[in-house]
Structure formats: structure tokens, C-alpha cells
Protein backbone atom coordinates (compact mmCIF):
# COMPACT_ATOMS: atom_id res chain seq x y z
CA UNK A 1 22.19 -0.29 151.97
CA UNK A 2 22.95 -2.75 148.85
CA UNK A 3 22.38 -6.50 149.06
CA UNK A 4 23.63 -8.79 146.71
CA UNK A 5 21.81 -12.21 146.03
CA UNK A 6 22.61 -15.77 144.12
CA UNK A 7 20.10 -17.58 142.65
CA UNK A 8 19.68 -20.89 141.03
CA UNK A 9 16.81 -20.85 138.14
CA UNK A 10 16.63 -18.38 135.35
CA UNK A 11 12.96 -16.08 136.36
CA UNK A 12 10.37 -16.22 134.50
CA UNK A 13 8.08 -13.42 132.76
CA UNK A 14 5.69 -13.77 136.19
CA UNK A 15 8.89 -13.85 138.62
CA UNK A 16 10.35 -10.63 136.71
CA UNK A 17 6.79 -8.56 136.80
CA UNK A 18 6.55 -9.72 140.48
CA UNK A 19 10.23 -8.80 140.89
CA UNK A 20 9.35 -5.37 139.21
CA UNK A 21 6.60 -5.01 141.75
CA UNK A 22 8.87 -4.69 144.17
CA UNK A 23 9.56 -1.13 143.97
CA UNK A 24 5.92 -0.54 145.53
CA UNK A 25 7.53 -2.00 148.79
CA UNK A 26 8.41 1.05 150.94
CA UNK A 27 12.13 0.87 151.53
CA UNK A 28 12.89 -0.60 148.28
CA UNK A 29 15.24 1.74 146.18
CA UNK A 30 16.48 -0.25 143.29
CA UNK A 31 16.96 -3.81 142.12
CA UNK A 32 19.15 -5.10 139.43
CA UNK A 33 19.39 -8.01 138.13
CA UNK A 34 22.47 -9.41 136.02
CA UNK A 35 21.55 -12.85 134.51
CA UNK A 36 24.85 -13.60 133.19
CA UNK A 37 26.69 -14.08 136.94
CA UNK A 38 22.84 -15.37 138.11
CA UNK A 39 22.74 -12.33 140.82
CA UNK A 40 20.71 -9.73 142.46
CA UNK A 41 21.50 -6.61 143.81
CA UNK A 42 18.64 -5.13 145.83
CA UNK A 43 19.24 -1.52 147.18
CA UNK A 44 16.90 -0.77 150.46
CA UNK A 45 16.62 1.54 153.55
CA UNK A 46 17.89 -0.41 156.05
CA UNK A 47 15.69 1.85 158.48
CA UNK A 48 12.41 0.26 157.26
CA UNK A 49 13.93 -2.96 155.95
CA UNK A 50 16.65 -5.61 157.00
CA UNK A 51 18.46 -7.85 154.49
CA UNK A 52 16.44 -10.89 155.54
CA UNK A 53 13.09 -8.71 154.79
CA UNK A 54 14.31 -8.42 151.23
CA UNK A 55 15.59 -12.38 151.00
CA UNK A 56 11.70 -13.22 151.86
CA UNK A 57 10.58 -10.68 148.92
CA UNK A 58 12.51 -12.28 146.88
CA UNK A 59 11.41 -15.47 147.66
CA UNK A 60 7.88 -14.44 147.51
CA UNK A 61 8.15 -13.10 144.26
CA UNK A 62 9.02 -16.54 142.88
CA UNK A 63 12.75 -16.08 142.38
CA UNK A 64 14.82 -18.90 143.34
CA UNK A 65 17.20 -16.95 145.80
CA UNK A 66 19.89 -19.10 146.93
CA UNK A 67 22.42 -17.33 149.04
CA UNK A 68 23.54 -14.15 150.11
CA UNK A 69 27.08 -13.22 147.81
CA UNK A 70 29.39 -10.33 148.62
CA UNK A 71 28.73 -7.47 145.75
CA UNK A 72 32.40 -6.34 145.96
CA UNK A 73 35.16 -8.53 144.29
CA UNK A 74 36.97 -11.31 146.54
CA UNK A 75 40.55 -9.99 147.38
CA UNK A 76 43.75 -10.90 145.46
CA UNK A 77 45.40 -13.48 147.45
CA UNK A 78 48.51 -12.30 149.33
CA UNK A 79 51.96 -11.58 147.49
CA UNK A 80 54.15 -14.22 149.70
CA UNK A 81 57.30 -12.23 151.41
CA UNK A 82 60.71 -12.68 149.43
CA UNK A 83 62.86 -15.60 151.25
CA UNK A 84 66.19 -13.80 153.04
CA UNK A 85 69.31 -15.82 152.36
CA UNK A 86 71.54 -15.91 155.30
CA UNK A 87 75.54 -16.37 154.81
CA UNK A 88 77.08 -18.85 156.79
CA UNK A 89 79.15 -17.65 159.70
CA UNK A 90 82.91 -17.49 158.23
């Protein structure tokens, strides 16, 4: 299961080692982080762990986690339907 995270302050050396540390938690497959969009993606088992166990992980290991954001683009916005003309009655 992938979860994707905001957060608000660039991490420090110490948040990124304790971040790093994280793959000793059992359930925890991979974590990326991407510093440009200010987001983490966390990969778990959702048999041993739930998103909200990996939100407090975070948190512990000092990284200002924020929100929870989608990790899939939002959708285009809808085309709107072509307006029929109708002819008068003649």
C-alpha cells in the first residue's frame, strides 16, 4: 500500500537519518522523498501497518508532515457537452 504525504519545512540531516531509520520498522517497504513538490511517499504492508501508523513515524522522526495528498494526478476537468441548436418550428 503507498501513502503519499505533504509537508511544510525542508528536513534536516537528523530528520533524514531518522527518516532513513525507518526501514527498520517492520512493514515499512520504501520511502521516497521528492523535495521539489515537498512530498513523501511511504510504501507499507497495510497488514502490519495503517496509514495513520506511518503519519505518527513520520512525525516522530522530526519531519514536519502536514497532510495526507493523493499520489496520483488530480483529473482533467470535464470537456463541457457541445450546445444543440434547435430550428424554430416553420
Amino acid at each position: 500500500m503507498d501513502v503519499q504525504f505533504r509537508y511544510g519545512q525542508h528536513p534536516t540531516e537528523d530528520t533524514m537519518r531518522a527518516v532513513a531509520d525507518l526501514y527498520d520498522v517492520y512493514g515499512i517497504r520504501r520511502v521516497r522523498l521528492n523535495q521539489t513538490e515537498r512530498t513523501i511517499l511511504v510504501e507499507y504492508d497495510a497488514t502490519r501497518l495503517s496509514s495513520a501508523n506511518v503519519f505518527q513515524l513520520l512525525r516522530r522522526a522530526g519531519l514536519s508532515v502536514t497532510e495526507k495528498a493523493s499520489p496520483f494526478p488530480p483529473a482533467p476537468p470535464p470537456t463541457p457537452a457541445p450546445e444543440t441548436t434547435k430550428n424554430p418550428a416553420a
